[in-house]
C-alpha atoms as a PDB file:
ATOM      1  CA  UNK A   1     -16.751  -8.731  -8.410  1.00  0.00           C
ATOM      2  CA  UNK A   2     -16.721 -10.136  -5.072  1.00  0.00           C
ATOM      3  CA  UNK A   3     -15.147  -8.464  -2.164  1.00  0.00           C
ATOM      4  CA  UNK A   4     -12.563 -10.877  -0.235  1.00  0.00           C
ATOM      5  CA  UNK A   5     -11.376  -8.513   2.182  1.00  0.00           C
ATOM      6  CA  UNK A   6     -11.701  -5.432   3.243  1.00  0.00           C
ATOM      7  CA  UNK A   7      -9.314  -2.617   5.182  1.00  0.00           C
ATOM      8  CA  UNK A   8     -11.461   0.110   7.231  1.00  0.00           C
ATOM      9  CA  UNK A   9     -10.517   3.952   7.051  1.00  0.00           C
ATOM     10  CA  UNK A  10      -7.872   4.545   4.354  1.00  0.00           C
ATOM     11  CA  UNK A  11      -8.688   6.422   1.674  1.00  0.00           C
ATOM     12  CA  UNK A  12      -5.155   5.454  -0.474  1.00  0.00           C
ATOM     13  CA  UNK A  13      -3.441   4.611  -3.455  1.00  0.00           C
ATOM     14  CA  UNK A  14      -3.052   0.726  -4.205  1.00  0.00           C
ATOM     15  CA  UNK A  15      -1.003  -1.468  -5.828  1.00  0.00           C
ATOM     16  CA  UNK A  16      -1.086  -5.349  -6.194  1.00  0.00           C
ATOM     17  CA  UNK A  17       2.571  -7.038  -5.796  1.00  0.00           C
ATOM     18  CA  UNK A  18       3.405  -7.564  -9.681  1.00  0.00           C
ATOM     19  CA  UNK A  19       5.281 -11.226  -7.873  1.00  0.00           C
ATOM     20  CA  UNK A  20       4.042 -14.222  -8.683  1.00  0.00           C
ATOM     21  CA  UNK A  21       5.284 -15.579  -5.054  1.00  0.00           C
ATOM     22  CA  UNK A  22       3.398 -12.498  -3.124  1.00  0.00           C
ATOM     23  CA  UNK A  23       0.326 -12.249  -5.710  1.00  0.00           C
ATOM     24  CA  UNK A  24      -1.409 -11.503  -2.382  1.00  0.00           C
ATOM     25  CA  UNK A  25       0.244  -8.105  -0.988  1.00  0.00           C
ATOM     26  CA  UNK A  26      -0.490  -4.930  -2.097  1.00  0.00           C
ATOM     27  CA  UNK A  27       1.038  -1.824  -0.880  1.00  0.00           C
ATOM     28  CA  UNK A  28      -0.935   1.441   0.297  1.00  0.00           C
ATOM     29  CA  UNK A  29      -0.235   4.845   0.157  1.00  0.00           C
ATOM     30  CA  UNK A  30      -2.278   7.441   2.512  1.00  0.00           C
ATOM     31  CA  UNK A  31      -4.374  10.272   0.182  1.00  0.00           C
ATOM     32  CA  UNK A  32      -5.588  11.457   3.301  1.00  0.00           C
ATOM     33  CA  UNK A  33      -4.480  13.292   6.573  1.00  0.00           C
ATOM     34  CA  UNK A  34      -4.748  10.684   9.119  1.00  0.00           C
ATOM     35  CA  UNK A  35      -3.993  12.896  12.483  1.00  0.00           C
ATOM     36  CA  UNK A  36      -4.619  15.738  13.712  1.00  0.00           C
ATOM     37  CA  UNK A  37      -2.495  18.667  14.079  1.00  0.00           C
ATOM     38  CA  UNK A  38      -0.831  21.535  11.887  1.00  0.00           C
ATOM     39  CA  UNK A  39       2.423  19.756  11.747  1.00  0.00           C
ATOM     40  CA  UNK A  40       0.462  16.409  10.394  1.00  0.00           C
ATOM     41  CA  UNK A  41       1.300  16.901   6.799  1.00  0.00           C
ATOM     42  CA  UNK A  42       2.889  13.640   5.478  1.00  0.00           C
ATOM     43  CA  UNK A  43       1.627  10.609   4.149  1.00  0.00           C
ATOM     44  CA  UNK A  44       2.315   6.238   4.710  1.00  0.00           C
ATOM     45  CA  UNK A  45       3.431   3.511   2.719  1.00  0.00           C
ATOM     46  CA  UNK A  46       1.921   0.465   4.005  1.00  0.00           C
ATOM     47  CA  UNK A  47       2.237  -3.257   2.931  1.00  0.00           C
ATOM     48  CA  UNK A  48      -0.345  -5.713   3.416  1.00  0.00           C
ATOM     49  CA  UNK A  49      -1.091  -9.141   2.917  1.00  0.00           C
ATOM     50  CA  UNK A  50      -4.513 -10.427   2.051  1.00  0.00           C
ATOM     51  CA  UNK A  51      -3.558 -13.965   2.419  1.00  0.00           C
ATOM     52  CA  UNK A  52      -5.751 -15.208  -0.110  1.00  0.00           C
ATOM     53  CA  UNK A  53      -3.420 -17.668  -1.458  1.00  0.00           C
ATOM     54  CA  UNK A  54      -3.861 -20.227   0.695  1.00  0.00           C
ATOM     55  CA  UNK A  55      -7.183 -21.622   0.852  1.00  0.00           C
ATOM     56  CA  UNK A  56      -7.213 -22.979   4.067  1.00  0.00           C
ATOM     57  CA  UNK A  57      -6.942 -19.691   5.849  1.00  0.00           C
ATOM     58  CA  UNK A  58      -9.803 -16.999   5.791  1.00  0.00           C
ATOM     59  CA  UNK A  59      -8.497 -13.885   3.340  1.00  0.00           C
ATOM     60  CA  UNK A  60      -7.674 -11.013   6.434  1.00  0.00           C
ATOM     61  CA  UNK A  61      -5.516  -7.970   5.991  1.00  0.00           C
ATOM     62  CA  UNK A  62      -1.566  -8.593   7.929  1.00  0.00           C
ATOM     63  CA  UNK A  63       0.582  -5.584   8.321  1.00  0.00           C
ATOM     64  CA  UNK A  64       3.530  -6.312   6.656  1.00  0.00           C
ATOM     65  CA  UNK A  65       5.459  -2.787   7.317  1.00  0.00           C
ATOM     66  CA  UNK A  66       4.794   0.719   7.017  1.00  0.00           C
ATOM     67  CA  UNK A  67       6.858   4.019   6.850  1.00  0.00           C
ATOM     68  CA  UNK A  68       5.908   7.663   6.636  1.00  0.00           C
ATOM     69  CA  UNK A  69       6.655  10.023   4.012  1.00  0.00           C
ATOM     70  CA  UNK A  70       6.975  13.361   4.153  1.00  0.00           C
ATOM     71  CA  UNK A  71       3.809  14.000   1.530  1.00  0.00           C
ATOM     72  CA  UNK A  72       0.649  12.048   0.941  1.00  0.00           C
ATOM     73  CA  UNK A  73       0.289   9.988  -2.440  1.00  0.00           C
ATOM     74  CA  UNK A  74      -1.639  10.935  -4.973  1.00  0.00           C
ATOM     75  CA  UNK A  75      -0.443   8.006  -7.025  1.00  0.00           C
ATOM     76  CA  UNK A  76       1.211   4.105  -6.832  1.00  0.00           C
ATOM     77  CA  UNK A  77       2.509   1.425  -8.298  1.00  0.00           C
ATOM     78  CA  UNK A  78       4.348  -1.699  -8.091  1.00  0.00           C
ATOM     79  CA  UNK A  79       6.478  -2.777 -11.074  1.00  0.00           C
ATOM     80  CA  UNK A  80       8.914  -6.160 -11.665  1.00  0.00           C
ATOM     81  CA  UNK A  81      12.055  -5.266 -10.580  1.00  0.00           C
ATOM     82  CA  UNK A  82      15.503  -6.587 -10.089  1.00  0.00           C
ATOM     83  CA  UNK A  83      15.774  -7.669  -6.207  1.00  0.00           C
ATOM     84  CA  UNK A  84      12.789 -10.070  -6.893  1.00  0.00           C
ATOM     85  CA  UNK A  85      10.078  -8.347  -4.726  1.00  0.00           C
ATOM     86  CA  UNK A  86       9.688  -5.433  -7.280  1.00  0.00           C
ATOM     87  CA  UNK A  87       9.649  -1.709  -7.217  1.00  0.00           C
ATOM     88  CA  UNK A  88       7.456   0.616  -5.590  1.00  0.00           C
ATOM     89  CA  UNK A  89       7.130   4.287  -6.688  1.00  0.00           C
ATOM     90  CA  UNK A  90       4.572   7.150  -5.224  1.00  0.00           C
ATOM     91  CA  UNK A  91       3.715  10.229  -7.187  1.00  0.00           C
ATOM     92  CA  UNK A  92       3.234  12.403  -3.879  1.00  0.00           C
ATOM     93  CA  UNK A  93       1.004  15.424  -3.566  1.00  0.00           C
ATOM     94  CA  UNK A  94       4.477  17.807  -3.539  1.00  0.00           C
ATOM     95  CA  UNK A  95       5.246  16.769  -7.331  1.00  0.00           C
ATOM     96  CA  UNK A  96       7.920  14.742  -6.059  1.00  0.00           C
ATOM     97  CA  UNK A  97       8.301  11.040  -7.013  1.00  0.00           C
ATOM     98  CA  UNK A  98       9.585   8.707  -3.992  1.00  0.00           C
END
């Protein structure tokens, strides 16, 4: 397999956009605590794009968006949806589904 990009200190979830049109996004979730801090308990959903669809362009990770969540993932995926960009759940670490 050959590695065409790569996204430094995030030990997460991932997911691949199931959409043709945005084959090259994939969306994150944060396993990991990231800060420091007793209240630092909660987790991120983050989007990226790889860009590897276009050839002319070298494949590098673009923040698309993020959010926080009140508990880290533990799970993720990305499923055909009505809306055309798909769904997105997160089993979370709580037992909760977001």
């Amino acid at each position: 397999m050959t590695k065409i990009a790569q996204i430094d200190d995030h030990g997460s979830a991932l997911a691949w956009s199931p959409v043709k049109e945005h084959a090259d996004v994939v969306a994150l979730g944060t396993k990991e605590s990231s800060g420091i801090g007793f209240d630092d308990y909660g987790g991120e959903l983050e989007l990226y794009s790889f860009n590897i669809t276009n050839p002319e362009d070298k494949p590098t990770p673009k923040v698309l968006g993020k959010v926080k969540t009140a508990s880290r993932f533990s799970s993720i995926g990305w499923s055909v949806g009505a809306g055309g960009n798909g769904l997105i759940a997160g089993g979370m670490t709580d037992g909760s589904v977001c």
